[in-house]
C-alpha atoms as a PDB file:
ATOM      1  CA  UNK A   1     -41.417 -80.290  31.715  1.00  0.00           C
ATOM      2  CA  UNK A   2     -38.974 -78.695  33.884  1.00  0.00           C
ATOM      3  CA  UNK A   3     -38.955 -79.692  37.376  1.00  0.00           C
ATOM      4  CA  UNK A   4     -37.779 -76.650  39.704  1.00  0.00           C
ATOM      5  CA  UNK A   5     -35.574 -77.735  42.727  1.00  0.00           C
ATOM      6  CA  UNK A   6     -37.230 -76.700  46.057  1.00  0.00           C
ATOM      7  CA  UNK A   7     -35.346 -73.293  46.710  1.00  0.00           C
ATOM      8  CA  UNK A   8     -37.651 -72.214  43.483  1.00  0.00           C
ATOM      9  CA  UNK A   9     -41.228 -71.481  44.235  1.00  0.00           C
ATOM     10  CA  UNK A  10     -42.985 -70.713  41.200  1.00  0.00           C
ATOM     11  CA  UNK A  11     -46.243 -68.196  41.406  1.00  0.00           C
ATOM     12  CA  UNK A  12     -46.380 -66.940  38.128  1.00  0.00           C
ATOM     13  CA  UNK A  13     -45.982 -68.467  34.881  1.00  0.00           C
ATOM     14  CA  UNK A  14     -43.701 -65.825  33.922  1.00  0.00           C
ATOM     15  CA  UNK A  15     -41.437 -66.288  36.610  1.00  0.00           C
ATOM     16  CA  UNK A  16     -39.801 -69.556  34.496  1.00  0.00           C
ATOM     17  CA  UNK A  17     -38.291 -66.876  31.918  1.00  0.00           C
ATOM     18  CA  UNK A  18     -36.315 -65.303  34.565  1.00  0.00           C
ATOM     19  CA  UNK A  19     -34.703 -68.445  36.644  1.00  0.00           C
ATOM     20  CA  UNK A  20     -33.295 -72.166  35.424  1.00  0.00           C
ATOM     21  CA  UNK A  21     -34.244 -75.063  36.618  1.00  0.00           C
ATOM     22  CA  UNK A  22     -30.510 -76.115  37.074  1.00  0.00           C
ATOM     23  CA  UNK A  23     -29.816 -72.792  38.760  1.00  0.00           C
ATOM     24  CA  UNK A  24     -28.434 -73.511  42.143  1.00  0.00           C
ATOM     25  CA  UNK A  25     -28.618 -71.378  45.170  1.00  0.00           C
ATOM     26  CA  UNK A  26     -24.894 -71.284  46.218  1.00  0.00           C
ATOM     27  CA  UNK A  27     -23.170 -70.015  49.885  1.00  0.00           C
ATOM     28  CA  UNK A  28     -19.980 -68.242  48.703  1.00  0.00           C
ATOM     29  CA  UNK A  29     -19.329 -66.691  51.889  1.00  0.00           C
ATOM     30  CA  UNK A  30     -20.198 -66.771  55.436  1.00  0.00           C
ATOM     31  CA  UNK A  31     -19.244 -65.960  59.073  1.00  0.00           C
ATOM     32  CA  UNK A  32     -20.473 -62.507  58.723  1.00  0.00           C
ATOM     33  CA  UNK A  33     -22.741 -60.637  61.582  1.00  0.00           C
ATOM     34  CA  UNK A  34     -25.575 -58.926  59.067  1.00  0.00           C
ATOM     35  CA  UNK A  35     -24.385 -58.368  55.383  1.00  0.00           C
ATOM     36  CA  UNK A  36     -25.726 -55.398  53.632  1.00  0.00           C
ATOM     37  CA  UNK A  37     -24.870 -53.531  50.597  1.00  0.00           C
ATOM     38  CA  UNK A  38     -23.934 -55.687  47.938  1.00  0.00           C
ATOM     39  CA  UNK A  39     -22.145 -54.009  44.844  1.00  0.00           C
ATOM     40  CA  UNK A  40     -20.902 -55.898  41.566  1.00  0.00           C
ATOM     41  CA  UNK A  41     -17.618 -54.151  40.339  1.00  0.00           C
ATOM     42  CA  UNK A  42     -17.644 -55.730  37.073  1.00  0.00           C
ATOM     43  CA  UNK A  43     -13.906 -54.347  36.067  1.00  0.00           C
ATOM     44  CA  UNK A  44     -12.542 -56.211  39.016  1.00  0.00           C
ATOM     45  CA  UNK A  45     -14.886 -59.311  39.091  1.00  0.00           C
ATOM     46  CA  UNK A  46     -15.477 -58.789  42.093  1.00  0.00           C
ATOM     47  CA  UNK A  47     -18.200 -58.111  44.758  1.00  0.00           C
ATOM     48  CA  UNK A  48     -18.179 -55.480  47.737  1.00  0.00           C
ATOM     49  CA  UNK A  49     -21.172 -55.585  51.030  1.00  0.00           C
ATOM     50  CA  UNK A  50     -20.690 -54.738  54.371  1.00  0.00           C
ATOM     51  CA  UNK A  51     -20.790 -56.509  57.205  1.00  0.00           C
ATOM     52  CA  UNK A  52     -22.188 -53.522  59.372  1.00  0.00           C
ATOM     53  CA  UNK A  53     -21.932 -54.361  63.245  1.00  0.00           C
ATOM     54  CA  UNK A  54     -18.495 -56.028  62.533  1.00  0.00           C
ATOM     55  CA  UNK A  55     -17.557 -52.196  60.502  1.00  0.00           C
ATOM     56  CA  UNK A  56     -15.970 -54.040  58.165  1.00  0.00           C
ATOM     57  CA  UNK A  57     -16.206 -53.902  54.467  1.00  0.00           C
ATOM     58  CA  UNK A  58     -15.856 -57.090  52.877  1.00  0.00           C
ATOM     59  CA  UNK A  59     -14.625 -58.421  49.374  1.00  0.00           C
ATOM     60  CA  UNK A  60     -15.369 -61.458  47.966  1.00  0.00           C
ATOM     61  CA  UNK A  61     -14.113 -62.922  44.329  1.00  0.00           C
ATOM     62  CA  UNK A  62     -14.349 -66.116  42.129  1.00  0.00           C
ATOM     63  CA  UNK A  63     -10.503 -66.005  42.115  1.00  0.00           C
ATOM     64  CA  UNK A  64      -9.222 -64.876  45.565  1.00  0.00           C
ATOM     65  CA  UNK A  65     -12.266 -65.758  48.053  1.00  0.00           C
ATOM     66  CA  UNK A  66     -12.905 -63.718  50.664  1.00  0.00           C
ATOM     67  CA  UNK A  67     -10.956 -61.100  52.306  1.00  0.00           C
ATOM     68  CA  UNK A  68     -11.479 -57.600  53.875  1.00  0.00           C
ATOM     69  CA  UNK A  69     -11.460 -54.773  51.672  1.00  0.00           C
ATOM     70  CA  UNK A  70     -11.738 -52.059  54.820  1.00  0.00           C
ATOM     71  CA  UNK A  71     -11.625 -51.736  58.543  1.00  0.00           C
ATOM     72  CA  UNK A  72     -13.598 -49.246  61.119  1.00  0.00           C
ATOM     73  CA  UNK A  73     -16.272 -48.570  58.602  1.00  0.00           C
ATOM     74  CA  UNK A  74     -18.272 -46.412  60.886  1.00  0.00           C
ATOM     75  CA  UNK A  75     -20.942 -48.647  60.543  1.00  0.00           C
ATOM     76  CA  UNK A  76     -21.264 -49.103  56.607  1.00  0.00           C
ATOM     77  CA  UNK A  77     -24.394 -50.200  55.293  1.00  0.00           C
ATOM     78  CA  UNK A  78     -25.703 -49.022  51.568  1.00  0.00           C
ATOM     79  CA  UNK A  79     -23.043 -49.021  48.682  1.00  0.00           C
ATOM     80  CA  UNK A  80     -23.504 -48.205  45.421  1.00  0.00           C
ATOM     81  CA  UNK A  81     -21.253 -47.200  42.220  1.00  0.00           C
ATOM     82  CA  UNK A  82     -21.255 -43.425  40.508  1.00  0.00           C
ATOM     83  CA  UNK A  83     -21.341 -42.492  37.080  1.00  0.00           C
ATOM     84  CA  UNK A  84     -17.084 -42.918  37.114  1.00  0.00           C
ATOM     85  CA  UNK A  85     -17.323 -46.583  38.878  1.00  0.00           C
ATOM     86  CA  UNK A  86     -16.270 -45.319  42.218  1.00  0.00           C
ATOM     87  CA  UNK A  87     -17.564 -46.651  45.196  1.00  0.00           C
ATOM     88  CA  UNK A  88     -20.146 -44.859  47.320  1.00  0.00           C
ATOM     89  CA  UNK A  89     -21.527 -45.925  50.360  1.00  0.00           C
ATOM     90  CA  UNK A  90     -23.938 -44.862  53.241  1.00  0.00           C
ATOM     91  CA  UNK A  91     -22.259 -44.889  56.776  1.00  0.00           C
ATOM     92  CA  UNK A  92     -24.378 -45.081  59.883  1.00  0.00           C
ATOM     93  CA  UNK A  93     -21.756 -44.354  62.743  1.00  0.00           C
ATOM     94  CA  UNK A  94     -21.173 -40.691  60.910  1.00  0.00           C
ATOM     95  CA  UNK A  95     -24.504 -40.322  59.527  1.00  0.00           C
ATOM     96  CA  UNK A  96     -23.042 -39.302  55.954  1.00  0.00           C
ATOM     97  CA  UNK A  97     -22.919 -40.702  52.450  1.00  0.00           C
ATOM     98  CA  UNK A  98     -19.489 -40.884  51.136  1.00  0.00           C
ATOM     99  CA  UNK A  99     -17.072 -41.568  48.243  1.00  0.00           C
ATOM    100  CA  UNK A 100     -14.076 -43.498  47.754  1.00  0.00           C
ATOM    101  CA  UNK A 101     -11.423 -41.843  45.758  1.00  0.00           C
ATOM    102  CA  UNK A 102      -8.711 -43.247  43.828  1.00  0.00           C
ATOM    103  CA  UNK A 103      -6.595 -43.177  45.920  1.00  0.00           C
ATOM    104  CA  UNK A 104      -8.303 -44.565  48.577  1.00  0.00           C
ATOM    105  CA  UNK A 105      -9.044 -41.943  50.821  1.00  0.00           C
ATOM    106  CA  UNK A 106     -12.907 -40.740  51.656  1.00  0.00           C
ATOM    107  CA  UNK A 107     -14.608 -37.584  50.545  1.00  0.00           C
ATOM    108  CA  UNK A 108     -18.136 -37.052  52.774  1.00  0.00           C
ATOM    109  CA  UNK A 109     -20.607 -35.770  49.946  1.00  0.00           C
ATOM    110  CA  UNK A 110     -23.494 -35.191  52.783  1.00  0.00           C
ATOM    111  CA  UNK A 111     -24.058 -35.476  56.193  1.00  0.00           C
ATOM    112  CA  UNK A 112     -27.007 -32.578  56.969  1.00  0.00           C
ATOM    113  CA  UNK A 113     -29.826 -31.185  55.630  1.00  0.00           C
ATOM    114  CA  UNK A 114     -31.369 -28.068  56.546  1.00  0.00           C
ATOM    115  CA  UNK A 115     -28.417 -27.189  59.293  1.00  0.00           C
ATOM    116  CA  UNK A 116     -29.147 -30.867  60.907  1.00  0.00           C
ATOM    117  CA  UNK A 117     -27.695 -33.936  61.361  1.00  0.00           C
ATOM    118  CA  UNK A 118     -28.974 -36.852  59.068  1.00  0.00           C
ATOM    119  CA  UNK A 119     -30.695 -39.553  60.671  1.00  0.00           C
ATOM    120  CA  UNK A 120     -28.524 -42.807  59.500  1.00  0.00           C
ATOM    121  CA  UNK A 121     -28.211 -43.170  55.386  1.00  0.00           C
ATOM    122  CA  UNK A 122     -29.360 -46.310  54.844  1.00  0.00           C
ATOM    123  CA  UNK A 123     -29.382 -47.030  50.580  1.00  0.00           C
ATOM    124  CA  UNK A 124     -28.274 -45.264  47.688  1.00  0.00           C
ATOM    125  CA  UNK A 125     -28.821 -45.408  43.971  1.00  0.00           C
ATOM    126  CA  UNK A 126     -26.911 -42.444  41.511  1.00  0.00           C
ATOM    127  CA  UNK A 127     -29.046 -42.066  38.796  1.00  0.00           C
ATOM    128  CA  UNK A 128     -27.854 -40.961  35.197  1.00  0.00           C
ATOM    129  CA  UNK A 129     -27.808 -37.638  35.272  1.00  0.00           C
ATOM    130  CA  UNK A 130     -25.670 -37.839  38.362  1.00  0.00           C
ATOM    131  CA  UNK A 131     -28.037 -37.160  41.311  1.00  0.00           C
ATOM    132  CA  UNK A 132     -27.809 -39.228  44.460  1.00  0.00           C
ATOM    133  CA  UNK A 133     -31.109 -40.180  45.616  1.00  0.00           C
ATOM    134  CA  UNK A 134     -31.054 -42.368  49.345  1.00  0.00           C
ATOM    135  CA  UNK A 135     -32.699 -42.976  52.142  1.00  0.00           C
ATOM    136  CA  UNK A 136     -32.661 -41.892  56.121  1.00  0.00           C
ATOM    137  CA  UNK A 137     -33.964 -44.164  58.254  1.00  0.00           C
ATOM    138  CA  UNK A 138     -33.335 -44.178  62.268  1.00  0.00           C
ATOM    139  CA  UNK A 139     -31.538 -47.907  61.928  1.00  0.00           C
ATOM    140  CA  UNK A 140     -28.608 -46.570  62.951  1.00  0.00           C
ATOM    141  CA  UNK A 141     -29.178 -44.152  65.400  1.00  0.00           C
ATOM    142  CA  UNK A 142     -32.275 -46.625  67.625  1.00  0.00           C
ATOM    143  CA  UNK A 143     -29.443 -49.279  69.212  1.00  0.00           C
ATOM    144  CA  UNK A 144     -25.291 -49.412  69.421  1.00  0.00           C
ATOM    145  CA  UNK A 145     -25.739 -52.749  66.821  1.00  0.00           C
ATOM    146  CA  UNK A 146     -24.956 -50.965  63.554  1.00  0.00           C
ATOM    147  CA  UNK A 147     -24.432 -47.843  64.676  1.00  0.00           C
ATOM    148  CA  UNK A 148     -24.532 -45.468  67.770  1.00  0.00           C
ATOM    149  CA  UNK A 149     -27.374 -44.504  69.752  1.00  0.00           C
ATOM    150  CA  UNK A 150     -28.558 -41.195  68.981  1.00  0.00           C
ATOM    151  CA  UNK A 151     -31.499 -38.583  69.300  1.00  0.00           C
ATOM    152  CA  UNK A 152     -32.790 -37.622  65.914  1.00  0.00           C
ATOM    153  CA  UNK A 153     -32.193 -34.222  64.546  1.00  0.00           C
ATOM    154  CA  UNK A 154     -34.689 -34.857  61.412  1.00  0.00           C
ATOM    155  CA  UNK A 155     -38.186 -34.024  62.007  1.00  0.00           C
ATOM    156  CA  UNK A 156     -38.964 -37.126  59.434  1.00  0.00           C
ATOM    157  CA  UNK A 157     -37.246 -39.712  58.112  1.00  0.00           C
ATOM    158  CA  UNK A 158     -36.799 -38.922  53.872  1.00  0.00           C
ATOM    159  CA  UNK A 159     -35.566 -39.587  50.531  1.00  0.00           C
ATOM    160  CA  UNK A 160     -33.016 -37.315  49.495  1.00  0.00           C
ATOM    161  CA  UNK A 161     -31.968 -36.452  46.031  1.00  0.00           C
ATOM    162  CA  UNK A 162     -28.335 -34.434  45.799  1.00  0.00           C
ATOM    163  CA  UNK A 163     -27.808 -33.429  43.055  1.00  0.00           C
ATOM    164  CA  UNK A 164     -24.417 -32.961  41.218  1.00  0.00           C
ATOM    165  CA  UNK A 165     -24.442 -29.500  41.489  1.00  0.00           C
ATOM    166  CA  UNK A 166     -24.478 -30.270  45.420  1.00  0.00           C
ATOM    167  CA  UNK A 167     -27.785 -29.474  46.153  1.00  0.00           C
ATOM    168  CA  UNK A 168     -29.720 -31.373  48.368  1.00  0.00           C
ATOM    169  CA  UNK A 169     -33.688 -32.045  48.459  1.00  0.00           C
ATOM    170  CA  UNK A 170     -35.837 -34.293  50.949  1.00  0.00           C
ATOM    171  CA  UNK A 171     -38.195 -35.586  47.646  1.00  0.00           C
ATOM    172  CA  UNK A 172     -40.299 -37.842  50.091  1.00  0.00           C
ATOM    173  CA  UNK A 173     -40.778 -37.455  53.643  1.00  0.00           C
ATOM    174  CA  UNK A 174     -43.745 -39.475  54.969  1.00  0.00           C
ATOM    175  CA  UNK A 175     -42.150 -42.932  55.610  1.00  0.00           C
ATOM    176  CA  UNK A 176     -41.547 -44.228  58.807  1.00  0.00           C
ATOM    177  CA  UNK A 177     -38.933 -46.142  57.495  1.00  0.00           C
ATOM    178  CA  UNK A 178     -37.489 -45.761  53.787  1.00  0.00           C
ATOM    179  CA  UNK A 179     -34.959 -48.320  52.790  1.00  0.00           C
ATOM    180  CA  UNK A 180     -34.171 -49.394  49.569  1.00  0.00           C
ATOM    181  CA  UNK A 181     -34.573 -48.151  46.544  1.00  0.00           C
ATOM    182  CA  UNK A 182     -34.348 -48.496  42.496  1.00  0.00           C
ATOM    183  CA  UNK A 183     -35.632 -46.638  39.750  1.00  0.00           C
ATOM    184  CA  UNK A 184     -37.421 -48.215  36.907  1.00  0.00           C
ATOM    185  CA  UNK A 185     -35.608 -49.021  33.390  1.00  0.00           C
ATOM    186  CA  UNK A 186     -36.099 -45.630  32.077  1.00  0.00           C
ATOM    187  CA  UNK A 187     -36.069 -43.859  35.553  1.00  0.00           C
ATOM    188  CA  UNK A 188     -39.573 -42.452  35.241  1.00  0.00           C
ATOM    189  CA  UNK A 189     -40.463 -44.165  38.400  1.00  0.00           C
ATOM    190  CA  UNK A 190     -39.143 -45.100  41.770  1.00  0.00           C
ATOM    191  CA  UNK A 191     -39.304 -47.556  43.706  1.00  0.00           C
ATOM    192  CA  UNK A 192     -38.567 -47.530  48.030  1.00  0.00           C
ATOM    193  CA  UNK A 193     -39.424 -50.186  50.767  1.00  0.00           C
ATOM    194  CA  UNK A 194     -41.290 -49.541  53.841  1.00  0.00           C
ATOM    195  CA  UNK A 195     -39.415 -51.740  56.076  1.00  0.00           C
ATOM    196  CA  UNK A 196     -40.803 -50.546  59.945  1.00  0.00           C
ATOM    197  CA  UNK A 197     -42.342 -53.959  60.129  1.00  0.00           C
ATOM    198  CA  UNK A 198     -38.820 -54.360  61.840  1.00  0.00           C
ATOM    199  CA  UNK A 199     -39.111 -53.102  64.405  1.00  0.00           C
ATOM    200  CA  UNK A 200     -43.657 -52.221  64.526  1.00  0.00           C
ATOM    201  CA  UNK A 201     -45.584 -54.776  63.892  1.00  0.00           C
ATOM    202  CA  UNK A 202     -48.477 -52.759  62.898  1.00  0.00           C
ATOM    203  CA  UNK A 203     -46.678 -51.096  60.031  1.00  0.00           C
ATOM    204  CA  UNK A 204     -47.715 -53.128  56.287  1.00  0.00           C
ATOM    205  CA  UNK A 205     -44.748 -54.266  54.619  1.00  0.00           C
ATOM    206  CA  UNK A 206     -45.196 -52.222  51.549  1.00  0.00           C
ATOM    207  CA  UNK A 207     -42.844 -51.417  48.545  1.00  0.00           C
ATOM    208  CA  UNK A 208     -44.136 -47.901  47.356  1.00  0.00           C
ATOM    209  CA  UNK A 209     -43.857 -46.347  43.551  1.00  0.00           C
ATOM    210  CA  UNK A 210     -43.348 -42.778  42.698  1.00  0.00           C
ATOM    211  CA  UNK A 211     -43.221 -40.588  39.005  1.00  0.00           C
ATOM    212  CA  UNK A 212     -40.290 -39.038  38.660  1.00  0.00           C
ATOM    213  CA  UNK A 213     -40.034 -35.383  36.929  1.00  0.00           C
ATOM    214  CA  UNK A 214     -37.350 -32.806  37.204  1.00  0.00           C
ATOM    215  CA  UNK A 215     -37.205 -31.647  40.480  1.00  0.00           C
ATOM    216  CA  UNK A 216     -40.231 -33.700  41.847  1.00  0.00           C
ATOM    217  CA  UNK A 217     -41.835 -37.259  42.596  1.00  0.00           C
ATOM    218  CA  UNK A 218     -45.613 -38.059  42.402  1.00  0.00           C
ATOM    219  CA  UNK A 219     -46.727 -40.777  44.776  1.00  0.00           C
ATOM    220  CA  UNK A 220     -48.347 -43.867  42.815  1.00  0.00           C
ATOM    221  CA  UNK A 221     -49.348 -45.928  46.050  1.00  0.00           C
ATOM    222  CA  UNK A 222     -48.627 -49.141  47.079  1.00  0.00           C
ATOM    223  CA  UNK A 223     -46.550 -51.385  44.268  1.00  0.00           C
ATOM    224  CA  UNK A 224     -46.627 -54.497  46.323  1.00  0.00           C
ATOM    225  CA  UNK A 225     -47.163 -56.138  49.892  1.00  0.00           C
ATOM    226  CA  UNK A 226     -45.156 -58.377  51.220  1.00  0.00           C
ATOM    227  CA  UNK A 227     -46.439 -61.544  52.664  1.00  0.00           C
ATOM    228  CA  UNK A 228     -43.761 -62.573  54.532  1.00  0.00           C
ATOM    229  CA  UNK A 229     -41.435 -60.350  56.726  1.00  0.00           C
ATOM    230  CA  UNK A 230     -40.816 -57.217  55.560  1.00  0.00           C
ATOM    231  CA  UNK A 231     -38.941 -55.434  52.335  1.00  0.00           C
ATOM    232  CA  UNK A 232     -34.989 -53.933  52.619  1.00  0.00           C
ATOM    233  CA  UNK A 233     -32.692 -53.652  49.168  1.00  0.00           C
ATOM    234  CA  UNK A 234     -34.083 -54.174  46.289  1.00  0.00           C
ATOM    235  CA  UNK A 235     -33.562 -54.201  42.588  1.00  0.00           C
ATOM    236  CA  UNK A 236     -35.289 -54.225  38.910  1.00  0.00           C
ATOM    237  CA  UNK A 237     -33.871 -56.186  36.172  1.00  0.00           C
ATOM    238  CA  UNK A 238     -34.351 -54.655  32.419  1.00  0.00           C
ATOM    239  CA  UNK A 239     -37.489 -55.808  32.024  1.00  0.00           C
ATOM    240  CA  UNK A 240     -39.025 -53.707  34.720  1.00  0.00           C
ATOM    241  CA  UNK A 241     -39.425 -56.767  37.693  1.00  0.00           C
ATOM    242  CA  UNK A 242     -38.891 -55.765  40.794  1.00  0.00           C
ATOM    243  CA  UNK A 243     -36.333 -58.229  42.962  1.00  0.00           C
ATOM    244  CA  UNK A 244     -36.912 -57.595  47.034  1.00  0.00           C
ATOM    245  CA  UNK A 245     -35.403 -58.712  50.231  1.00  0.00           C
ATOM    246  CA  UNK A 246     -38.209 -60.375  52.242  1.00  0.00           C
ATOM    247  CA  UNK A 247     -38.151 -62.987  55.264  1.00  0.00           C
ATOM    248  CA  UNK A 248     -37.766 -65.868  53.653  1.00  0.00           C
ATOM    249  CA  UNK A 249     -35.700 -65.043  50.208  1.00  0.00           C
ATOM    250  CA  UNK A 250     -35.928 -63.081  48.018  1.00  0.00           C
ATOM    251  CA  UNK A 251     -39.634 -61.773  46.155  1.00  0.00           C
ATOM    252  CA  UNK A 252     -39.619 -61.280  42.451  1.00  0.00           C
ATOM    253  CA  UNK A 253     -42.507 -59.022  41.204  1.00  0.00           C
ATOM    254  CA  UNK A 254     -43.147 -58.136  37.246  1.00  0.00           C
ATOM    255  CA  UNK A 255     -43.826 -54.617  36.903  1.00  0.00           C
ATOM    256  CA  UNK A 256     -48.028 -54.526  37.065  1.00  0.00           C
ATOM    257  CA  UNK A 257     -47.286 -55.577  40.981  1.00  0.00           C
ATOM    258  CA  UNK A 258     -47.756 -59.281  40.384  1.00  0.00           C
ATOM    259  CA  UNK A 259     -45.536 -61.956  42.679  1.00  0.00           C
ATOM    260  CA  UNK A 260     -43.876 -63.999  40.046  1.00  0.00           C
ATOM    261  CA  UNK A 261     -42.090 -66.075  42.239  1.00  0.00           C
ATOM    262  CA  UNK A 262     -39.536 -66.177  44.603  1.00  0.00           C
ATOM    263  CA  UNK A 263     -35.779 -67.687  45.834  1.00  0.00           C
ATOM    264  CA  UNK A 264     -36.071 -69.349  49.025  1.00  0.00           C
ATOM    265  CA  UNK A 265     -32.489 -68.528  51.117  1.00  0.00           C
ATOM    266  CA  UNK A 266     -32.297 -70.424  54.603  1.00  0.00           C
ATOM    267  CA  UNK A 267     -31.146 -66.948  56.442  1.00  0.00           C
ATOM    268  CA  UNK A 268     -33.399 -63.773  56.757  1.00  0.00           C
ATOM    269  CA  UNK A 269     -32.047 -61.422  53.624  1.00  0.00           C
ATOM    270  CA  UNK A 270     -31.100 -58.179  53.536  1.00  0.00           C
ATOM    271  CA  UNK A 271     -30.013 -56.591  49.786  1.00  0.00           C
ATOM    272  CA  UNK A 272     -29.106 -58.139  46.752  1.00  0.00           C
ATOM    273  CA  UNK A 273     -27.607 -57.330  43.242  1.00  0.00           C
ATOM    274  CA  UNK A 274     -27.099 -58.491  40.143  1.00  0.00           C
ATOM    275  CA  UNK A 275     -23.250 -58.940  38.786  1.00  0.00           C
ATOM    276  CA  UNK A 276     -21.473 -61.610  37.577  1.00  0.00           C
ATOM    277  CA  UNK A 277     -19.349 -62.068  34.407  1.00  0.00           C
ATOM    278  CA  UNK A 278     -22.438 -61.231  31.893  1.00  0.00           C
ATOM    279  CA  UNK A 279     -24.452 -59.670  34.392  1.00  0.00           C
ATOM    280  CA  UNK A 280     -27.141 -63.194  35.250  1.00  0.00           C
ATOM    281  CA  UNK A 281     -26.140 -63.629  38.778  1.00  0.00           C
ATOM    282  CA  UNK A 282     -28.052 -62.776  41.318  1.00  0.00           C
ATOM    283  CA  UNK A 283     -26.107 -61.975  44.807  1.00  0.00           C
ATOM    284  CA  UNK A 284     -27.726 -62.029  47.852  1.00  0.00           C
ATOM    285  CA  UNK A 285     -26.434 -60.831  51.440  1.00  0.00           C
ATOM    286  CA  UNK A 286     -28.669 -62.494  54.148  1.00  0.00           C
ATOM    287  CA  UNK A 287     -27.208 -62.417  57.908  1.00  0.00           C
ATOM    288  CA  UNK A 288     -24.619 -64.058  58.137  1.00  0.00           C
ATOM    289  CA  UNK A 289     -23.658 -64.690  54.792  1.00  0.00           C
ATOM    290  CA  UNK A 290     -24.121 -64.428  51.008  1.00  0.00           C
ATOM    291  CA  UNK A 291     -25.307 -66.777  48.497  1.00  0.00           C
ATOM    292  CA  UNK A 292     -25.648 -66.244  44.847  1.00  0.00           C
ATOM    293  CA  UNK A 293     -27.566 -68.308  41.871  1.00  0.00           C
ATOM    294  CA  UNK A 294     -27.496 -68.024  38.255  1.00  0.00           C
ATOM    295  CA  UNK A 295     -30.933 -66.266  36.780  1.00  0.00           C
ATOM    296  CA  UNK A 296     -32.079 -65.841  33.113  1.00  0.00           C
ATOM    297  CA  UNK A 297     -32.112 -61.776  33.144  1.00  0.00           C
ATOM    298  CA  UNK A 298     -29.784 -58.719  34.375  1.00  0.00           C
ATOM    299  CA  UNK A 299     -30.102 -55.805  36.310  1.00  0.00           C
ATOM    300  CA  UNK A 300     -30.953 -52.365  35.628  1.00  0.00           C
ATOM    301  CA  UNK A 301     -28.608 -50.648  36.796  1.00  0.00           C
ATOM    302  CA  UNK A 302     -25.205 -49.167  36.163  1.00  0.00           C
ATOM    303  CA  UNK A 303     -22.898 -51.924  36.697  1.00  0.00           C
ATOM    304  CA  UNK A 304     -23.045 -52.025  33.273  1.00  0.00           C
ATOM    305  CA  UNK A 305     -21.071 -48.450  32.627  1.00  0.00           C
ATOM    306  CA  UNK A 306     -17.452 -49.751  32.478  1.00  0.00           C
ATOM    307  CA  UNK A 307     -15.460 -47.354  35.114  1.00  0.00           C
ATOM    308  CA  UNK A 308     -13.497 -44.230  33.570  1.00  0.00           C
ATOM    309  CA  UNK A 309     -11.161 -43.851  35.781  1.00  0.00           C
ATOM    310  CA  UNK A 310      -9.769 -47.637  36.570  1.00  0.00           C
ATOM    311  CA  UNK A 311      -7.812 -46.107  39.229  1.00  0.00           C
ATOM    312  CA  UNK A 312     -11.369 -45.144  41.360  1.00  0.00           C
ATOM    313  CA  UNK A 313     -12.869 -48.834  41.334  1.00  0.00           C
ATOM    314  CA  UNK A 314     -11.957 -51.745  43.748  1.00  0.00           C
ATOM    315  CA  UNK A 315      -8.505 -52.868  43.888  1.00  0.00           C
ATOM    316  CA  UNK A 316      -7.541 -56.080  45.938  1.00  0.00           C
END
């Protein structure tokens, strides 16, 4: 029988199929303010997250260690990869969503909707058909921490889908607080955390599903709750689990809404991905720093899709 060391808290049965007993939870970085936005760039083994109040972008490799990938980030938080491996990422100090180009420089790809400012982009997940689906939160825009104080120009605070013709949609618009977000496998449903617990007590710390169909989302209700702090990033392996931030690690739920289990981190977390040289770590920004362990699955998501232009991904 294997005995699990203590940052592994068993729930579920099932939960053993996903982590090792040997599987370590490792610091590989810290000194940060509040990480965010992890990204795997599996052509560079390498991993990209901000460190938002700081407005720094930070890079972190196996090989080199840490270092600073960018400076005056305007507040940084979400980052993702498109369909061509180049970076994407959600700023709060400009309230846009932008991409980096090969050569470095930054093309905005949305900062209104409806003739109005955006609230602060929070997280951002491309999907395969191209579209751009994140999330507007006030974060950003409440306090001068990670970001600067602002009056809202959004009525609500949505999920947006662009799309690649440039289009732009608000799909969902009765949160108080949207934050991360995944799609399922097969991208028939979504996934997005209520996180106002943050910040109102009041407010149930709820991960929400939707359908999705062309052009539209059908609520599903509550996936999961929480029952400890709140949920930020999150992410679904290929078997459908869903992997959340929470207060004291990270929450692992299989895809009927059960609580497998979860990875106990010693600092409140934030986001996490999967990455690694085959795909079976799990990385995990939590204030001020990130820590990673080995787990028995991979993620669902496009780190997978080697880049087509190697030029667009993340050079040292």
């Amino acid at each position: 029988m294997t005995i699990y060391p203590p940052h592994l808290q068993i729930i579920d049965p099932r939960f053993r199929e996903l982590v090792h007993g040997m599987s370590q939870l490792e610091r590989i970085a810290t000194g940060f303010t509040w990480t965010e936005g992890p990204v795997w760039f599996g052509d560079h083994g390498c991993l990209l997250f901000s460190d938002i109040p700081s407005e720094r972008l930070m890079r972190w490799s196996e090989h080199d260690g840490v270092s600073v990938f960018r400076r005056a980030t305007k507040f940084n938080n979400g980052n993702s990869r498109d369909l061509h491996g180049r970076l994407i990422g959600c700023r709060h100090g400009t309230r846009d969503v932008v991409r980096t180009e090969a050569d470095g420089s930054l093309t905005v790809l949305t900062a209104e909707f409806e003739g109005k400012r955006l609230n602060s982009p929070n997280d951002l997940v491309m999907a395969s058909d191209g579209a751009l689906w994140f999330t507007d939160p006030t974060y950003g825009i409440i306090s001068n921490f990670e970001g600067w104080r602002a009056v809202p120009e959004q009525a609500t605070r949505n999920v947006y889908r662009l799309g690649p013709d440039g289009q732009m949609q608000a799909m969902i618009r009765d949160f108080i607080q949207p934050n991360g977000l995944a799609f399922s496998p097969d991208e028939k449903r979504l996934y997005v955390a209520e996180s106002s617990k943050s910040h109102d007590l009041s407010v149930p710390p709820v991960i929400r599903m939707f359908d999705v169909e062309p052009g539209a989302v059908h609520d599903r209700g509550i996936f999961c709750t929480l029952d400890n702090g709140f949920p930020d990033g999150l992410r679904v392996d290929i078997a459908g689990n869903v992997w959340t931030s929470a207060g004291d690690g990270v929450h692992c739920f299989a895809p009927d809404g059960t609580l497998l289990g979860k990875i106990l981190v010693p600092e409140q977390v934030a986001n996490l991905c999967f990455g690694g040289a085959d795909g079976h770590r799990l990385f995990i920004t939590a204030t001020t720093s990130v820590y990673s362990i080995f787990v028995d699955t991979v993620g669902a998501e496009h780190w997978t899709r080697r880049s087509r232009d190697p030029g667009a991904v993340c050079a040292a």
